[in-house]
C-alpha atoms as a PDB file:
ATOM      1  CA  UNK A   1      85.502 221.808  72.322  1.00  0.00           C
ATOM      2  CA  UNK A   2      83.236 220.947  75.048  1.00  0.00           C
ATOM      3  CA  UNK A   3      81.887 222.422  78.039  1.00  0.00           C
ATOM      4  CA  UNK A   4      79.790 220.594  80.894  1.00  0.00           C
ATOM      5  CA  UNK A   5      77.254 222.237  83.155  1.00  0.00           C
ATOM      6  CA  UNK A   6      76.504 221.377  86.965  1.00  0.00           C
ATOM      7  CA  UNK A   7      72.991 219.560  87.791  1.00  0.00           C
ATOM      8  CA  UNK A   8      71.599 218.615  91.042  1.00  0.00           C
ATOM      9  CA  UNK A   9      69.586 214.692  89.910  1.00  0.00           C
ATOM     10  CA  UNK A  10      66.562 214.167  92.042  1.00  0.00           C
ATOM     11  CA  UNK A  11      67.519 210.254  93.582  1.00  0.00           C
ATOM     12  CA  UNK A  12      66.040 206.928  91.774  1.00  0.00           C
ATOM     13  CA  UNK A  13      66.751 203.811  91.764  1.00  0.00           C
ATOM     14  CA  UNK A  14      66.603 201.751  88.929  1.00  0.00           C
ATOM     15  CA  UNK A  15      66.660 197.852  88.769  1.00  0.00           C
ATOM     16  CA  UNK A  16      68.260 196.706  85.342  1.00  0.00           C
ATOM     17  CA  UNK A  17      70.489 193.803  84.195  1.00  0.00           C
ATOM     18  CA  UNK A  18      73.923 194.369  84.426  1.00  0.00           C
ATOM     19  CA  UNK A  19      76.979 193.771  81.770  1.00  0.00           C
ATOM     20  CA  UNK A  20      81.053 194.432  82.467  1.00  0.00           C
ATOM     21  CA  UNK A  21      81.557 197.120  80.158  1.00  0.00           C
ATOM     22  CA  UNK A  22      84.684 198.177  79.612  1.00  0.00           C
ATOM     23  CA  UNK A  23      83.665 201.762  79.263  1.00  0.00           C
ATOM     24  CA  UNK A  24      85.611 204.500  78.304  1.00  0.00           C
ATOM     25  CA  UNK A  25      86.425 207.392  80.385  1.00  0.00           C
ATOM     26  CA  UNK A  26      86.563 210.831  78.648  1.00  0.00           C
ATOM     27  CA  UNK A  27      87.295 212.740  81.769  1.00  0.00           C
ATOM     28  CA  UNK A  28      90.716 213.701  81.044  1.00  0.00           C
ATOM     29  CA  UNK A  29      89.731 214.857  77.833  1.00  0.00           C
ATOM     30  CA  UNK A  30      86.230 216.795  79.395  1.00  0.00           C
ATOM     31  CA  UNK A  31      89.118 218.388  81.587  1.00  0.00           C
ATOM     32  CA  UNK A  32      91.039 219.700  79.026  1.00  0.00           C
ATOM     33  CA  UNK A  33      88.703 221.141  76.430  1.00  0.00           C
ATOM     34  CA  UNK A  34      86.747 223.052  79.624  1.00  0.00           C
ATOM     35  CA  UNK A  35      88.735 225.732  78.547  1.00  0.00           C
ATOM     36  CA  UNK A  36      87.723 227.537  75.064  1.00  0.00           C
ATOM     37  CA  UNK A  37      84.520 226.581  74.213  1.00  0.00           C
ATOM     38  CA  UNK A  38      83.022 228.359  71.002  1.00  0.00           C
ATOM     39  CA  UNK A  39      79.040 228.772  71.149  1.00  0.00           C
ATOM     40  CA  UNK A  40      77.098 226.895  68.751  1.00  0.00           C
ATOM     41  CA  UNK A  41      74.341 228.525  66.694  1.00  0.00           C
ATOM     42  CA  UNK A  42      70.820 227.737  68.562  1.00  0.00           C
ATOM     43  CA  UNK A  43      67.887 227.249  66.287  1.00  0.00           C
ATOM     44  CA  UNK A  44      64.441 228.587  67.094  1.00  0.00           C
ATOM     45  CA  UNK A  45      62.040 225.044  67.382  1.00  0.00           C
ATOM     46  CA  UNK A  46      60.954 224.538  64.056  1.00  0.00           C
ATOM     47  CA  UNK A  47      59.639 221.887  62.620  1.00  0.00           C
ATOM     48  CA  UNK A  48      62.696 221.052  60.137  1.00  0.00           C
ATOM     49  CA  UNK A  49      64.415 221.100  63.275  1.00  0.00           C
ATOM     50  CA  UNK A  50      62.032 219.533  65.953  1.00  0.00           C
ATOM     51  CA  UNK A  51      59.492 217.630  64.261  1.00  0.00           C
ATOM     52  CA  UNK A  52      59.412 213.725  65.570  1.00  0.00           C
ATOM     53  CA  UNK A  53      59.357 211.002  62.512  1.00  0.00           C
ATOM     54  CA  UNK A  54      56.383 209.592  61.587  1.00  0.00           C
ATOM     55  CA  UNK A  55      57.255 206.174  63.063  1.00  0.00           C
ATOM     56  CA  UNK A  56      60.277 204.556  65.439  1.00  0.00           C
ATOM     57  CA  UNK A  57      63.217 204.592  63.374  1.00  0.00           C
ATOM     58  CA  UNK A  58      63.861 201.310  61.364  1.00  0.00           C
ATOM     59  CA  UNK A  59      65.990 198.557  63.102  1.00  0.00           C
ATOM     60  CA  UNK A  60      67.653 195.910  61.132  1.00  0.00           C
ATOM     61  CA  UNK A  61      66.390 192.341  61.925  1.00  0.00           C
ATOM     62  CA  UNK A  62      68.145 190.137  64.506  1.00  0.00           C
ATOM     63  CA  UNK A  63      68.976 188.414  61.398  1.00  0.00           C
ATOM     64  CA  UNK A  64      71.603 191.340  60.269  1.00  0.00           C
ATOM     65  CA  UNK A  65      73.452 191.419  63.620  1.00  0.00           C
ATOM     66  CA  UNK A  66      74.893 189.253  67.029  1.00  0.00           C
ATOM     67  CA  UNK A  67      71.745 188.327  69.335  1.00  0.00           C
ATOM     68  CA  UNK A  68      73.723 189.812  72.007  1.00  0.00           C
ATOM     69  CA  UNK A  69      72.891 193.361  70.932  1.00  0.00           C
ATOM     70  CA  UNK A  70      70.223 195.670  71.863  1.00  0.00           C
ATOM     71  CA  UNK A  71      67.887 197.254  69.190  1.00  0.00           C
ATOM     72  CA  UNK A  72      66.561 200.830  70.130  1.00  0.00           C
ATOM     73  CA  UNK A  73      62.992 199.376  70.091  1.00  0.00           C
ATOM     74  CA  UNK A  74      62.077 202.726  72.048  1.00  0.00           C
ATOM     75  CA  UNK A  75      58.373 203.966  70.956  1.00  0.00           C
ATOM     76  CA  UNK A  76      57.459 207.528  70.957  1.00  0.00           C
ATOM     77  CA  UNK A  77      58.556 210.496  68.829  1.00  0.00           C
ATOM     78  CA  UNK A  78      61.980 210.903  67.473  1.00  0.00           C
ATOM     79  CA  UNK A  79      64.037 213.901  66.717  1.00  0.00           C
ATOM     80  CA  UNK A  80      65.780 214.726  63.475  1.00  0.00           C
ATOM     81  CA  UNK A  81      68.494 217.215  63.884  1.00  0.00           C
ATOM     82  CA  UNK A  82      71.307 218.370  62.232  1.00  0.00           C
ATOM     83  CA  UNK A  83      74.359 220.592  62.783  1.00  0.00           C
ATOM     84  CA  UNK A  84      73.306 223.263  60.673  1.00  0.00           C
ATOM     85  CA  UNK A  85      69.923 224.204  62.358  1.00  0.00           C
ATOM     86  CA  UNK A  86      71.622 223.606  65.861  1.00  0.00           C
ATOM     87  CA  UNK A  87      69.924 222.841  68.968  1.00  0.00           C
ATOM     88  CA  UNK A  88      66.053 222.637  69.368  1.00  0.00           C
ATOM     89  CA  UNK A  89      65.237 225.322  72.138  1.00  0.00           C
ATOM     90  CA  UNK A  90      63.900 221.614  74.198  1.00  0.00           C
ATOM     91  CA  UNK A  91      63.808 217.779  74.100  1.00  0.00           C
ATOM     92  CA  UNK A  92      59.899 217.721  73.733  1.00  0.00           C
ATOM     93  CA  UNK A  93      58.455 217.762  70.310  1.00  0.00           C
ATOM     94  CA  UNK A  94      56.190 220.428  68.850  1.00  0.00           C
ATOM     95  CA  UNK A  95      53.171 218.710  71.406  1.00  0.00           C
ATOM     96  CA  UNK A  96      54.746 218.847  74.756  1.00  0.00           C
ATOM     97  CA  UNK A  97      55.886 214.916  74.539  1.00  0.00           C
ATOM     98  CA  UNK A  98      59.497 214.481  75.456  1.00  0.00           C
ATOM     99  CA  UNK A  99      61.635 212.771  72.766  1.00  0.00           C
ATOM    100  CA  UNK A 100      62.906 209.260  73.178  1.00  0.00           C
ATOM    101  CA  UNK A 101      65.608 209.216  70.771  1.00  0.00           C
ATOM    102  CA  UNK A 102      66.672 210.563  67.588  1.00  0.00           C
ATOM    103  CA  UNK A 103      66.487 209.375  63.919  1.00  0.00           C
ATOM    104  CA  UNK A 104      69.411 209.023  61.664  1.00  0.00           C
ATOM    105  CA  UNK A 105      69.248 209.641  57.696  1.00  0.00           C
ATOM    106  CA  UNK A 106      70.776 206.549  55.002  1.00  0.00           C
ATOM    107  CA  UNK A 107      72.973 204.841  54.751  1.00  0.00           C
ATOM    108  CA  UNK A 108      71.935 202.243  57.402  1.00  0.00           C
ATOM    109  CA  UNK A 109      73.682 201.010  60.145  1.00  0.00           C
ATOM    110  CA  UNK A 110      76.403 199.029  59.072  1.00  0.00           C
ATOM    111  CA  UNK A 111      78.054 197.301  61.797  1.00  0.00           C
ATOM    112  CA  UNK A 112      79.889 200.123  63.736  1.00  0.00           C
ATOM    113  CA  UNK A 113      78.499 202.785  66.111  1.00  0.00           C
ATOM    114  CA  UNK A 114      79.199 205.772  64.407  1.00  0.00           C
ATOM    115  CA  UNK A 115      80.397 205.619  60.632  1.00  0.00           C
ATOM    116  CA  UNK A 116      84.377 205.043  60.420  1.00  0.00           C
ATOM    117  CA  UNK A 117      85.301 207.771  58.882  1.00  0.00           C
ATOM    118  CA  UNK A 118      86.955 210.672  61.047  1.00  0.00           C
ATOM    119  CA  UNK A 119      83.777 213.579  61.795  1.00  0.00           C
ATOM    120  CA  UNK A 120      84.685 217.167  60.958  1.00  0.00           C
ATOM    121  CA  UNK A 121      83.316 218.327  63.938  1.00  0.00           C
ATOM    122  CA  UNK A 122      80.649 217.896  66.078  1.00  0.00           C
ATOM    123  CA  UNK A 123      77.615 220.198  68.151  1.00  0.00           C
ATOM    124  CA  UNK A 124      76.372 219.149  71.489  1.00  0.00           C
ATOM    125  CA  UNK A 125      73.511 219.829  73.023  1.00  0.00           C
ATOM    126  CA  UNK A 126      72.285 219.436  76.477  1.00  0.00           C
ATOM    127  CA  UNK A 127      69.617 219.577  77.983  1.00  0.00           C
ATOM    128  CA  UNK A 128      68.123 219.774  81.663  1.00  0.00           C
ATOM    129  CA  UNK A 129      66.055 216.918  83.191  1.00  0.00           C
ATOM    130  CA  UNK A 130      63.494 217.113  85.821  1.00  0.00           C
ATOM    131  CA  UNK A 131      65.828 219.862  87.435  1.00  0.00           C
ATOM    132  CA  UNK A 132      66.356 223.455  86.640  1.00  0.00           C
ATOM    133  CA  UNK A 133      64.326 224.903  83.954  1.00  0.00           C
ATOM    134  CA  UNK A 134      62.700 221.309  83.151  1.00  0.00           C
ATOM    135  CA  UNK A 135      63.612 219.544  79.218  1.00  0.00           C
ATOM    136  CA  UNK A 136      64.761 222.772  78.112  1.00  0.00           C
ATOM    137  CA  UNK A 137      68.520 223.542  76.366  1.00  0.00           C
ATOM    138  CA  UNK A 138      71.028 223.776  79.118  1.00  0.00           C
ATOM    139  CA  UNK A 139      73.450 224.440  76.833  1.00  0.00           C
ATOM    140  CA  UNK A 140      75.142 224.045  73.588  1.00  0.00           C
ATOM    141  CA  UNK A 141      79.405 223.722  72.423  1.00  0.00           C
ATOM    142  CA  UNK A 142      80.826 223.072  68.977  1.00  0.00           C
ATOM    143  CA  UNK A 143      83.870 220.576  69.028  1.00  0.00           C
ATOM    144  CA  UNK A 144      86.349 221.063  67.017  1.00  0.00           C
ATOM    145  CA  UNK A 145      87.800 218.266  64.097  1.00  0.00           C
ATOM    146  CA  UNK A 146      90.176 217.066  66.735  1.00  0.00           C
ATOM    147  CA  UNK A 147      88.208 216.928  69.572  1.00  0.00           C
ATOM    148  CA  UNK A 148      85.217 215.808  67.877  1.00  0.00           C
ATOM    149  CA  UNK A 149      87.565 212.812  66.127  1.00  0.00           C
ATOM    150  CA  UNK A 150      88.143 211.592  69.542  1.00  0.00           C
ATOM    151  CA  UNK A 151      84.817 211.632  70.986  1.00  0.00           C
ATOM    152  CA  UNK A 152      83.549 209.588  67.697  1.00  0.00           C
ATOM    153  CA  UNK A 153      86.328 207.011  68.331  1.00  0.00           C
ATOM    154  CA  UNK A 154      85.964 206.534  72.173  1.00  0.00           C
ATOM    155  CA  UNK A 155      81.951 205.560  71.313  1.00  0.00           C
ATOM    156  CA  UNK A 156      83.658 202.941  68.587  1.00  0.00           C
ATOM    157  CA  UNK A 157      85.579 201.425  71.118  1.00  0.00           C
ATOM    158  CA  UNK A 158      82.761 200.665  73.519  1.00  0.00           C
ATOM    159  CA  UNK A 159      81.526 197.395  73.533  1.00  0.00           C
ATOM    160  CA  UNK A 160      78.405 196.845  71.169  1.00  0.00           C
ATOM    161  CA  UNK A 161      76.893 194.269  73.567  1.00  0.00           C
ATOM    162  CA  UNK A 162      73.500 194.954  75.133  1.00  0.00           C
ATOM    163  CA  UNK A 163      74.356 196.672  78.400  1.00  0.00           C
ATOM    164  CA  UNK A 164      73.608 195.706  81.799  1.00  0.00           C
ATOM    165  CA  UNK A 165      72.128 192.293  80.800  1.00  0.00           C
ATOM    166  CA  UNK A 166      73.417 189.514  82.427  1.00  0.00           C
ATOM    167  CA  UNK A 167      72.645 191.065  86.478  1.00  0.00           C
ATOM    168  CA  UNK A 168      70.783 192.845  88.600  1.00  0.00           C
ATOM    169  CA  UNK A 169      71.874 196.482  89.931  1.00  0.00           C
ATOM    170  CA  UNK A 170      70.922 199.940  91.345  1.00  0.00           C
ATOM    171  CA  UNK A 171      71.744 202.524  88.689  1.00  0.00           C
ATOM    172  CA  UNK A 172      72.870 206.000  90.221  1.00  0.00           C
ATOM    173  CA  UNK A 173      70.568 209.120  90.324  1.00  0.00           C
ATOM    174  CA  UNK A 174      68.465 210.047  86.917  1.00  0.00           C
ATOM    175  CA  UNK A 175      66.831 213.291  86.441  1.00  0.00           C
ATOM    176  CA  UNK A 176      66.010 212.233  82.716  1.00  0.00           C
ATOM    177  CA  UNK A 177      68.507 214.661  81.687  1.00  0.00           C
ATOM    178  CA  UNK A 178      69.721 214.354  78.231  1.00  0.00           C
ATOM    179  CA  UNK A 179      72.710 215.063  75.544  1.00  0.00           C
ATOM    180  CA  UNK A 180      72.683 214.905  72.233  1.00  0.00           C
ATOM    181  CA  UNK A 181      75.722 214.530  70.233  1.00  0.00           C
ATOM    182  CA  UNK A 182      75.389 215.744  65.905  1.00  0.00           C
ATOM    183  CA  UNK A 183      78.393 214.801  64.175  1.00  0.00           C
ATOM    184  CA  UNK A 184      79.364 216.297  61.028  1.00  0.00           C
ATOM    185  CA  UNK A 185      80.758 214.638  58.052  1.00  0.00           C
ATOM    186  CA  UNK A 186      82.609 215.015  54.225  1.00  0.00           C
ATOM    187  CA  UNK A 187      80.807 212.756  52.641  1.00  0.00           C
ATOM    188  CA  UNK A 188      77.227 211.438  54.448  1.00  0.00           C
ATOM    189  CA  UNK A 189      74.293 213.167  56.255  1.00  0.00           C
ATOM    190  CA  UNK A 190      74.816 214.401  60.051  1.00  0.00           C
ATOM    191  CA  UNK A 191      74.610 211.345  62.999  1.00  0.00           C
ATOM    192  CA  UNK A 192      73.297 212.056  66.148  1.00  0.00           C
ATOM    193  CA  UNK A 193      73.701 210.079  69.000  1.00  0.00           C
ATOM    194  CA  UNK A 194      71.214 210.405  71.868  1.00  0.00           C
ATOM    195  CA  UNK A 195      72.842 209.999  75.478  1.00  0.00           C
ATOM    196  CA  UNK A 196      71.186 209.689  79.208  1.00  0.00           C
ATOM    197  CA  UNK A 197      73.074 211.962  81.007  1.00  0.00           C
ATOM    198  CA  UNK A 198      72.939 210.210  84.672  1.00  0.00           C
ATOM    199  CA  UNK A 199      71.095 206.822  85.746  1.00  0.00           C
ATOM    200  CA  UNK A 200      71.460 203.685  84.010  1.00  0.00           C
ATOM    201  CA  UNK A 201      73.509 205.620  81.253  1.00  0.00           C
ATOM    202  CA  UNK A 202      73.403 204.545  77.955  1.00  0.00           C
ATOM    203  CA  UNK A 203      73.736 206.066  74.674  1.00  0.00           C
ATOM    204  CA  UNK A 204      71.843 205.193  70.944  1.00  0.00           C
ATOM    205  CA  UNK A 205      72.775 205.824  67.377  1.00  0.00           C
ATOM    206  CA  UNK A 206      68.490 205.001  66.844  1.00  0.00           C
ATOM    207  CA  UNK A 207      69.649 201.731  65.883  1.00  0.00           C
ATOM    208  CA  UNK A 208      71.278 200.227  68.799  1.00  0.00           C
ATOM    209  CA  UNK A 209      71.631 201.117  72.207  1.00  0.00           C
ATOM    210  CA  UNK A 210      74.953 200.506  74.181  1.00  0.00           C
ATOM    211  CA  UNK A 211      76.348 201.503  77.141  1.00  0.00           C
ATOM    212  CA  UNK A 212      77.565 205.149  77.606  1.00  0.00           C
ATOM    213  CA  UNK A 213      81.507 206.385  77.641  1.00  0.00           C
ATOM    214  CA  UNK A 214      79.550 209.578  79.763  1.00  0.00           C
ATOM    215  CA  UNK A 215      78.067 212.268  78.567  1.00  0.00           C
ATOM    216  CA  UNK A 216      80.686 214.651  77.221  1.00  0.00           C
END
């Protein structure tokens, strides 16, 4: 289950393009799993846990998928992280430079944001911006099989099109604050899915990047 934590974003604007997304609101759900959170085991930075990959993850070629999607073409380090070691104690790596997305193990991206098969749970981690105590954990909540199930498919629903790209448009307040989502499954490696928390928000699997359902 899932718990959020109040911010205060510093204001800026942000001029991207803009798409109709018909995003997915997970507010009713947020409401109802406020209640019951279980902690989640937090792992002391290591560098199993921390350490960026040597290079961007690999994207497939435009040649693999619609020309109307966005590859995460982000450069700078990358974090790896699974369930098991839980959250790194911040979202910079092991030399003080923040982390622009994560890296996912095989099998490859396939066609669908997060594998089809139903998670068996999921961690969450969250961490401040450019407010409170700066890129450091806020905090951290294990869902549940059900919960985590319906998180997985609301980000399968959302539209795989490259968001906000066909207009111009002031995004809302970003402190750089960000959420990471590990999901947990029978039979393949962890995914993580790396979410802004406020501003333009999107959300990447390190393959693509789509528009966000919100950070849960």
């Amino acid at each position: 289950m899932s718990c959020s934590l109040p911010f205060t974003p510093l204001p800026r604007v942000v001029h991207v393009k803009r798409n109709v997304l018909a995003l997915v609101s997970l507010s009713a759900m947020v409401a109802v799993t406020l209640s019951g959170c279980s902690p989640a085991p937090v792992a002391s930075p290591t560098p199993t846990a921390t350490a960026p990959t040597a290079t961007a993850s690999p994207t497939p070629s435009q040649a693999t998928f619609s020309p109307d999607l966005m590859a995460d073409a982000t450069t700078g380090p990358r974090l790896t992280i699974t369930a098991a070691a839980g959250c790194p104690a911040s979202d910079k790596d092991p030399a003080g430079e923040l982390y622009v997305g994560v890296t996912n193990p095989p099998p490859a991206w396939t066609g669908t944001f997060l594998p089809t098969a139903d998670p068996t749970g999921a961690l969450i981690c969250r961490y401040y911006g450019l407010n409170g105590h700066q890129f450091t954990l806020q905090s951290h909540t294990l869902m549940d099989i059900a919960d985590a199930t319906t998180l997985a498919t609301a980000m399968n629903q959302a539209p795989l099109t490259c968001p906000f790209c066909d207009g111009t448009y002031s995004c809302p307040m970003d402190d750089d604050s960000i959420t990471i989502v590990v999901f947990t499954y029978a039979e393949r490696p962890d995914v993580a899915i790396w979410m802004k928390a406020n501003g333009c928000a999107t959300m990447s699997n390190g393959t693509i990047v789509i528009g966000s359902i919100g950070a849960p």
